[in-house]
Structure formats: structure tokens, C-alpha cells
N, C-alpha and C. Protein backbone atom coordinates (compact mmCIF):
# COMPACT_ATOMS: atom_id res chain seq x y z
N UNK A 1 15.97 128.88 14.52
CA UNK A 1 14.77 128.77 13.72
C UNK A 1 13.89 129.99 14.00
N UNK A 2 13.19 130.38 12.96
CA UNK A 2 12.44 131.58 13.03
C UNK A 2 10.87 131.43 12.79
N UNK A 3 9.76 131.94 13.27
CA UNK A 3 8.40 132.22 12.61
C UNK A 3 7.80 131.00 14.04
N UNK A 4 6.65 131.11 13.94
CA UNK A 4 6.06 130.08 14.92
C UNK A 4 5.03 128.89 14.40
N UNK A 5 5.60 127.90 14.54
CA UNK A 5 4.79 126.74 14.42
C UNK A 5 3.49 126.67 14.77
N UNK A 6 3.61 126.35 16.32
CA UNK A 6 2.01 126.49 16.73
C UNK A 6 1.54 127.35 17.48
N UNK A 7 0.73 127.84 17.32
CA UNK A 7 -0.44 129.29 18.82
C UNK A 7 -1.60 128.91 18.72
N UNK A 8 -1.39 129.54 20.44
CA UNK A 8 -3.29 129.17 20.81
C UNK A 8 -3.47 130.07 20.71
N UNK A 9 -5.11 130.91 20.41
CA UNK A 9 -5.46 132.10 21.29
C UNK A 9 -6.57 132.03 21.54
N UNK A 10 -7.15 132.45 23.04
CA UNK A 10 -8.17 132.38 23.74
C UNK A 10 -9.10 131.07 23.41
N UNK A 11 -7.95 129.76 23.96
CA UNK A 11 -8.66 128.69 23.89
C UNK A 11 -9.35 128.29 25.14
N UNK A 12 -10.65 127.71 24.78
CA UNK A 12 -11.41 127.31 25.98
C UNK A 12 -12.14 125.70 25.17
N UNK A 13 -12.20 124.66 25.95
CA UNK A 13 -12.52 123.64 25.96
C UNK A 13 -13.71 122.86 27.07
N UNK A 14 -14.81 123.05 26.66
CA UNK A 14 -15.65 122.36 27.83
C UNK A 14 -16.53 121.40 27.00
N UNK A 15 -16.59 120.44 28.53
CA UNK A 15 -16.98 119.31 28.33
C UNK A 15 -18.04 118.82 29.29
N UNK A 16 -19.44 118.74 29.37
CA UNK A 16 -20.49 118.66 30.03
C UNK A 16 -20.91 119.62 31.03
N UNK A 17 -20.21 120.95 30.57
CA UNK A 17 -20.57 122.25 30.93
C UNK A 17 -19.43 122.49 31.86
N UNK A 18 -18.20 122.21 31.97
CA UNK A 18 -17.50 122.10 32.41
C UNK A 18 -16.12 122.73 31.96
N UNK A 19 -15.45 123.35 32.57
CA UNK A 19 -14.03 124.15 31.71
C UNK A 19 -12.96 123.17 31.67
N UNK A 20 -12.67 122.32 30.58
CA UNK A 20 -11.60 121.48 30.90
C UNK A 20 -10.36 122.09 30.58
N UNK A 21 -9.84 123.03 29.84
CA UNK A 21 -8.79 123.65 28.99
C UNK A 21 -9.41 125.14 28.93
N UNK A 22 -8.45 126.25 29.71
CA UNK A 22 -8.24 127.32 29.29
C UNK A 22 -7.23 128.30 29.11
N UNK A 23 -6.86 128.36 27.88
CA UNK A 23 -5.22 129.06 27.64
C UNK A 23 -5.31 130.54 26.63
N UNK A 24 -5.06 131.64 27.22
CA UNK A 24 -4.87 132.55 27.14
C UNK A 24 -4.32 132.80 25.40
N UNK A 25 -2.85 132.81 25.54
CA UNK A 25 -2.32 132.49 24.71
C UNK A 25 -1.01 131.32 24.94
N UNK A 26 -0.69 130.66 23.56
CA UNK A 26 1.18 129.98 23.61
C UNK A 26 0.77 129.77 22.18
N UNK A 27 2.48 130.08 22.36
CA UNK A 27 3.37 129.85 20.91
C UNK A 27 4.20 128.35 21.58
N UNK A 28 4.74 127.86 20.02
CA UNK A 28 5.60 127.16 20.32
C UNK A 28 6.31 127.48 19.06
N UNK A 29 7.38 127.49 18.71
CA UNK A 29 8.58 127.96 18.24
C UNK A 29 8.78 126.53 17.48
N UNK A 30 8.99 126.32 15.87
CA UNK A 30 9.51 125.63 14.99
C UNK A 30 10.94 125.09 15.80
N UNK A 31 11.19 123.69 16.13
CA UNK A 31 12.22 123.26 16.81
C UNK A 31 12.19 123.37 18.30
N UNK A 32 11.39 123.71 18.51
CA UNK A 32 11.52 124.27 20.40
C UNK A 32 11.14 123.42 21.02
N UNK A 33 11.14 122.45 22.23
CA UNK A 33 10.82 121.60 22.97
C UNK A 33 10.13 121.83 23.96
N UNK A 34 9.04 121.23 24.40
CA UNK A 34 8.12 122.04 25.42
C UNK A 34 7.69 121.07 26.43
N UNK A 35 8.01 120.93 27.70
CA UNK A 35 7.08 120.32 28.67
C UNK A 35 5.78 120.27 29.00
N UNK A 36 5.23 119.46 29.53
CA UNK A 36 3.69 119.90 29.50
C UNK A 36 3.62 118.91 30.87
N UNK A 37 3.64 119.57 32.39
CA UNK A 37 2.86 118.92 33.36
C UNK A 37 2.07 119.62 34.34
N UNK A 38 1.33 118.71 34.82
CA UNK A 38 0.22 119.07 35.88
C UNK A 38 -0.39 117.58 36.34
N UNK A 39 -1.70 118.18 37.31
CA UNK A 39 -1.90 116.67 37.74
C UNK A 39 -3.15 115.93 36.80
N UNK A 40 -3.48 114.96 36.89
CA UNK A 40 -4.52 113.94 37.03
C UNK A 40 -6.12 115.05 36.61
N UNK A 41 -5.70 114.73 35.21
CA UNK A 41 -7.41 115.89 35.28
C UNK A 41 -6.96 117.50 34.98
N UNK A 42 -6.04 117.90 34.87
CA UNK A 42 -5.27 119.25 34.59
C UNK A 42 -5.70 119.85 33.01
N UNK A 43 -5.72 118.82 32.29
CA UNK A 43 -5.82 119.57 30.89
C UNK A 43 -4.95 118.97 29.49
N UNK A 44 -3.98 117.95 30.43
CA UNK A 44 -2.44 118.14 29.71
C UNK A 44 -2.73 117.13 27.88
N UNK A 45 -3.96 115.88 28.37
CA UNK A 45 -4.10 115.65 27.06
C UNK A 45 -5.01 116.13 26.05
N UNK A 46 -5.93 117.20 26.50
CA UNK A 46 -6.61 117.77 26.33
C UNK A 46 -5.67 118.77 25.32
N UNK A 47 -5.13 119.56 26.05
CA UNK A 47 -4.05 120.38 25.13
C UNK A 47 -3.36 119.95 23.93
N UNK A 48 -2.75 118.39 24.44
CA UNK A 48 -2.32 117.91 23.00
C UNK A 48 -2.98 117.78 21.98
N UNK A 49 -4.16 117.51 22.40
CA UNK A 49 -5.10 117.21 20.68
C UNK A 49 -5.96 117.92 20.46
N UNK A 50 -5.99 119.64 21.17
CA UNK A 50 -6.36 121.18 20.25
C UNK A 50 -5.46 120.68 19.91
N UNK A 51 -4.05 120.74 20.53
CA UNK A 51 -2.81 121.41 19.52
C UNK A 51 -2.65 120.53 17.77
N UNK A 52 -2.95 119.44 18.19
CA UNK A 52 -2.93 118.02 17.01
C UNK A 52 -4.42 118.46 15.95
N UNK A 53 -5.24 118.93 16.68
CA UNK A 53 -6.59 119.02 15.36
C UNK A 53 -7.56 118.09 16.14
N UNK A 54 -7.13 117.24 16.71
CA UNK A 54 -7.93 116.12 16.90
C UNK A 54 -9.25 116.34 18.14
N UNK A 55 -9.32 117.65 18.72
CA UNK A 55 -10.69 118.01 19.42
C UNK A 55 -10.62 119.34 19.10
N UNK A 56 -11.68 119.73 18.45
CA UNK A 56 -12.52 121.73 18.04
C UNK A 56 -12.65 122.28 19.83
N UNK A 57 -11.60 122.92 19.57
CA UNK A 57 -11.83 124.16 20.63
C UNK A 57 -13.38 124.26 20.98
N UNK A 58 -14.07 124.74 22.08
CA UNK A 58 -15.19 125.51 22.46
C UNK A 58 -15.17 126.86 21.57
N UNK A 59 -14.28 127.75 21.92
CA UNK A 59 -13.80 129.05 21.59
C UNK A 59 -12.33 129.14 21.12
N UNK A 60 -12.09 130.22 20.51
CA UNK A 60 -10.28 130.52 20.50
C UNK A 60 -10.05 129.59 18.96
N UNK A 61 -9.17 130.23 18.79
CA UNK A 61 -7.98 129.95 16.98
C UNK A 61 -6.88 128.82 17.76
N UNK A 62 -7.22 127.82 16.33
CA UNK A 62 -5.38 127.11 16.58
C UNK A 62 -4.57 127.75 15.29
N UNK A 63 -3.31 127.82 15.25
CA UNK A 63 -2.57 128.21 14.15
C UNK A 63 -1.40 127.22 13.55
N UNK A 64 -1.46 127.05 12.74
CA UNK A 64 -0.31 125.98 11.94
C UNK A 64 -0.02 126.72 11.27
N UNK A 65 1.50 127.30 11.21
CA UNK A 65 2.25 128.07 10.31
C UNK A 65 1.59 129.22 10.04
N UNK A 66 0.76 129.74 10.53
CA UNK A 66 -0.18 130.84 10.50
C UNK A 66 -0.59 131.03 9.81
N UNK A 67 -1.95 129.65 9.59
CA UNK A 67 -2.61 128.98 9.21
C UNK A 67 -3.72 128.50 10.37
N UNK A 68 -5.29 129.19 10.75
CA UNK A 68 -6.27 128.71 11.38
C UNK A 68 -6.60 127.55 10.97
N UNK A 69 -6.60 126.54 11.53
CA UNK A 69 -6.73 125.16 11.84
C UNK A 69 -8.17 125.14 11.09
N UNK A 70 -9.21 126.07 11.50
CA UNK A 70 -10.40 125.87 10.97
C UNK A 70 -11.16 126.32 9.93
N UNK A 71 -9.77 127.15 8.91
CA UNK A 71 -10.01 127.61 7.46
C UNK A 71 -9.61 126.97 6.55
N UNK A 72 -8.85 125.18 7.17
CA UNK A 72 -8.50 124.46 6.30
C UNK A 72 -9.82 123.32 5.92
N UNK A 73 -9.49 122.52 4.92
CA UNK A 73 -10.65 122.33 4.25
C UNK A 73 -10.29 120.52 4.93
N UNK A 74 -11.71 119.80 5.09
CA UNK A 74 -11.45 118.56 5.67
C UNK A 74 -10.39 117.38 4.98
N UNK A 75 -10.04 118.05 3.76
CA UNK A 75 -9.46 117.07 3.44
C UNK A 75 -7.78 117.71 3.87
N UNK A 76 -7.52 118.62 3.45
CA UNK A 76 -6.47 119.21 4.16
C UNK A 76 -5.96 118.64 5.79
N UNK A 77 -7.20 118.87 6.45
CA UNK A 77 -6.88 118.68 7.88
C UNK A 77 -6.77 117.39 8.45
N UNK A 78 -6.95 116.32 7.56
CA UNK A 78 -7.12 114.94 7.32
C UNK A 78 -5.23 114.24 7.26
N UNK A 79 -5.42 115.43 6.19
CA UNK A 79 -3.50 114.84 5.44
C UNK A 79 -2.40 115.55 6.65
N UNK A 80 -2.86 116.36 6.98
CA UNK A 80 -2.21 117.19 8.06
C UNK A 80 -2.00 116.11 9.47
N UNK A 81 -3.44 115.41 10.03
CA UNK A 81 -3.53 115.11 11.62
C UNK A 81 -2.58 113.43 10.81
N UNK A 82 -2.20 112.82 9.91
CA UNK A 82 -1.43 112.33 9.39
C UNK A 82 0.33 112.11 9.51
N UNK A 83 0.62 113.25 9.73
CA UNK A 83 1.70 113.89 9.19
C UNK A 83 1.80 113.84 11.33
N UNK A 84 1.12 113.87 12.12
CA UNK A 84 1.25 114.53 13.56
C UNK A 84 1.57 113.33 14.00
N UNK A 85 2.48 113.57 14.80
CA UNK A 85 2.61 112.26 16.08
C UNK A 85 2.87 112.67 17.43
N UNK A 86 2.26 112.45 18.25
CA UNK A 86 2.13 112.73 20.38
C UNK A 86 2.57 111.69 20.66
């Protein structure tokens, strides 16, 4: 499979002034399988739902098909977090 599904870039996530999520960059590759661990408080569901739509970054682009998550229109992003399952 070719082209990339999902990328972060320069995501940051805080939450009562607090850095909960900060990722540089990642791709994930159309078909590619990805682990995701750490401990208790790490980030890990945090990550899933930038990646899903379902919490606005602080800072930083999500990309769907290279497609910014936040140039789609609410109803778009509605039919989209639909279509997602974690």
C-alpha cells in the first residue's frame, strides 16, 4: 500500500496547563499496524482521539489522506469520526 493515511505534526495537547501529548511527527501507513504503549498517564488515549478527531490538538496539524482534520467542515468531520473505530 502506498501514500499515508494518518500524520501528526508538531502535536501538543494540554490540559490544565499541563503537557499531556507531545509528538514531533508520525505517519501511519494505509494498512500498517501500530502499537501504542507506555504507562498509566503516558498519553496513549490521548493520542488515539487527536488521531480519531475526537480532541483539537493545543497546537500541530492532523492529516487524513492529506487532508487537515481542521479544514474539514463540521459536517464532514461528523460523517468521518462515524466511519472510525478504537
Amino acid at each position: 500500500m502506498s501514500g499515508v493515511s494518518l500524520e501528526l505534526e508538531s502535536i501538543t495537547v494540554l490540559r490544565a496547563g499541563r503537557h499531556i501529548l507531545d509528538v514531533d511527527k508520525l505517519s501511519i501507513q494505509a494498512g500498517q499496524f501500530v502499537n501504542i504503549i507506555g504507562t498509566n498517564g503516558a498519553g496513549k488515549t490521548t493520542l488515539l482521539k487527536v488521531l480519531c478527531g475526537l480532541i483539537k490538538p493545543s497546537s500541530g496539524k492532523v492529516f487524513f489522506d492529506n487532508i487537515a482534520l481542521t479544514s474539514l467542515s463540521s459536517w464532514t468531520r461528523t460523517n468521518l469520526k462515524k466511519q472510525i473505530g478504537y
